[in-house]
C-alpha atoms as a PDB file:
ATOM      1  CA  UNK A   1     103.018  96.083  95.130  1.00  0.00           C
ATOM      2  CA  UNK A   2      99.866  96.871  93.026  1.00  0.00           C
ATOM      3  CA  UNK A   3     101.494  96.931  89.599  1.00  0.00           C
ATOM      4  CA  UNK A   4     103.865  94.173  90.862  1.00  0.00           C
ATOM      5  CA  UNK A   5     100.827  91.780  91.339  1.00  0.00           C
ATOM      6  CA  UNK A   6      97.812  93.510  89.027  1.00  0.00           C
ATOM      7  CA  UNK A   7      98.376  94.603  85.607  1.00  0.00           C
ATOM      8  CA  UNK A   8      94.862  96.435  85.454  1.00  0.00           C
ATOM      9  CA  UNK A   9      93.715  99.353  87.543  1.00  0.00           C
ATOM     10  CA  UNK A  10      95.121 102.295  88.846  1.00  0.00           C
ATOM     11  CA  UNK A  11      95.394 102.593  93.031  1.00  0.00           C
ATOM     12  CA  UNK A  12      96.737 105.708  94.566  1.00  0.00           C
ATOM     13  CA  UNK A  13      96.357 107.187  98.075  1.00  0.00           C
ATOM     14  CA  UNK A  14      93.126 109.963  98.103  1.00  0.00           C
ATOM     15  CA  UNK A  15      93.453 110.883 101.807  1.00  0.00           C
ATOM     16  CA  UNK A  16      96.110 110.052 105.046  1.00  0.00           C
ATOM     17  CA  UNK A  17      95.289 111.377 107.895  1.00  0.00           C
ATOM     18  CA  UNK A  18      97.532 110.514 110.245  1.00  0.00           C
ATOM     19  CA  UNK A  19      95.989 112.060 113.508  1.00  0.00           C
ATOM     20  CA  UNK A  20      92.216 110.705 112.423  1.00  0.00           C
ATOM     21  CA  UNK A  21      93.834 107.179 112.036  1.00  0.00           C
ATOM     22  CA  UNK A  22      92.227 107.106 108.802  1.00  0.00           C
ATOM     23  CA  UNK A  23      93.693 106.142 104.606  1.00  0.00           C
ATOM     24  CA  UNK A  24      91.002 106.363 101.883  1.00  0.00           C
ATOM     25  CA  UNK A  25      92.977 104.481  98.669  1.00  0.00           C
ATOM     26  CA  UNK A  26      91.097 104.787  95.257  1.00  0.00           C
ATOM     27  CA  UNK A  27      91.015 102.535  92.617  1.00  0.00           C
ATOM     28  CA  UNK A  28      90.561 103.227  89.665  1.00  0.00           C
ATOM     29  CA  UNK A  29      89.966 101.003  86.259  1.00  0.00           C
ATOM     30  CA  UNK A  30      89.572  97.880  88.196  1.00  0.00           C
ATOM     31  CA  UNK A  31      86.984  95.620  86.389  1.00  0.00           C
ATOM     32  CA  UNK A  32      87.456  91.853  88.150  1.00  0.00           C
ATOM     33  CA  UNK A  33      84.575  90.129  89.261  1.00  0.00           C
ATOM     34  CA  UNK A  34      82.667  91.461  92.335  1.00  0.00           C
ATOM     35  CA  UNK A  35      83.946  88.502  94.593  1.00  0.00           C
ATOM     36  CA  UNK A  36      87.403  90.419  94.340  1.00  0.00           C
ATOM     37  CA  UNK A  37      86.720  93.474  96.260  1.00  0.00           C
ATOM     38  CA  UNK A  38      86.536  91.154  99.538  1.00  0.00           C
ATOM     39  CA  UNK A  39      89.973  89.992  98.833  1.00  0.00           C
ATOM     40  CA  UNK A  40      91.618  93.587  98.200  1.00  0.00           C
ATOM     41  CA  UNK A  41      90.025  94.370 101.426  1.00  0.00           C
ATOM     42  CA  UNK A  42      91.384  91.725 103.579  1.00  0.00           C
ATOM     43  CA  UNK A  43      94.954  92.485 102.192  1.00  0.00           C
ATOM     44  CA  UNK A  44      94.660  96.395 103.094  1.00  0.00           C
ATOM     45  CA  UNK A  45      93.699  95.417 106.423  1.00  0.00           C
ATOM     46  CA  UNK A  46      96.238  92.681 106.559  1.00  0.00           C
ATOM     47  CA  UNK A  47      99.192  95.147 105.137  1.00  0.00           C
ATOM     48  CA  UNK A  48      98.536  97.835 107.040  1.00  0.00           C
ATOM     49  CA  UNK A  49      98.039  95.777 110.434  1.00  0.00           C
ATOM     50  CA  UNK A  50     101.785  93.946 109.649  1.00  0.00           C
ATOM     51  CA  UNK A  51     103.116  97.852 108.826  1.00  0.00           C
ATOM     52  CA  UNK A  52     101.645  99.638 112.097  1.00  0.00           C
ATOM     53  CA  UNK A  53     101.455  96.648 114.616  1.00  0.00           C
ATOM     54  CA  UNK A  54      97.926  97.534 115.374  1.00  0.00           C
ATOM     55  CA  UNK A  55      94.497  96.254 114.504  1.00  0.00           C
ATOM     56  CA  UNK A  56      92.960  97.892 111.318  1.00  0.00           C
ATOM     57  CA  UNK A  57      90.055  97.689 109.786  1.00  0.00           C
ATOM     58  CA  UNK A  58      89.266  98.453 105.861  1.00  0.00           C
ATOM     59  CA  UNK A  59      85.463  99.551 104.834  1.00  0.00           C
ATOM     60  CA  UNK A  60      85.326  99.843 100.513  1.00  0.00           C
ATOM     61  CA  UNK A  61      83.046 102.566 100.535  1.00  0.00           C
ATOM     62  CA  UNK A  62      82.390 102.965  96.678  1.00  0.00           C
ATOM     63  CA  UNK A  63      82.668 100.386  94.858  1.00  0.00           C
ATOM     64  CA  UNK A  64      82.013 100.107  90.502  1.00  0.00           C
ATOM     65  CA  UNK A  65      79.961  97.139  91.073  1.00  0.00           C
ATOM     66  CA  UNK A  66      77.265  98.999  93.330  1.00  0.00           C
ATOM     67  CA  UNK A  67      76.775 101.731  90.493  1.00  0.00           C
ATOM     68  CA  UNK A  68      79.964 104.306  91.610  1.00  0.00           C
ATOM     69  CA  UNK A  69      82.514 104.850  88.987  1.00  0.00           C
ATOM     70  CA  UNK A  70      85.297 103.510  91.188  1.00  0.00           C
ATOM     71  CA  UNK A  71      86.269 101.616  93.796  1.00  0.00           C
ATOM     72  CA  UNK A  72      87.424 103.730  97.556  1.00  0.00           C
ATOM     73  CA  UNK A  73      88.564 101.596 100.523  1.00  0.00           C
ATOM     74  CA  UNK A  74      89.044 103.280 104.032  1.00  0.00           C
ATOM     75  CA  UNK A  75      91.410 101.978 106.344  1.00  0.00           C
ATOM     76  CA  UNK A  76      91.111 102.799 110.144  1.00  0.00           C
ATOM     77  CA  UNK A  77      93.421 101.762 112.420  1.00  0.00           C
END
């Protein structure tokens, strides 16, 4: 859906761990405005709640805007 919707940055999956209830996705290349990182986080919740049937929660962890070279969202569910 990312290249569907987005036509900069480059997403792919850094960790699943299945028995941890845990996804770290990585983005990389994603220069929007700040403001946007809030929305990509309510849709990984919001996808991965409609996909499992369970409550999830998304954290970004590093983000380019706070001084990391990338942006990392973790998932827990």
């Amino acid at each position: 859906l990312w290249r569907k919707y987005l036509t900069i940055g480059d997403l792919r999956i850094k960790e699943f761990k299945e028995k941890e209830k845990r996804i770290v996705i990585q983005i990389k290349d994603f220069y929007s405005i700040p403001e946007q990182c809030s929305i990509i986080k309510g849709f990984f919740a919001q996808a991965l709640e409609m996909v499992l049937k369970e409550k999830s929660e998304c954290e970004e962890i590093k983000c380019f805007y706070r001084g990391d070279g990338h942006h990392e969202f973790l998932l827990t569910w």
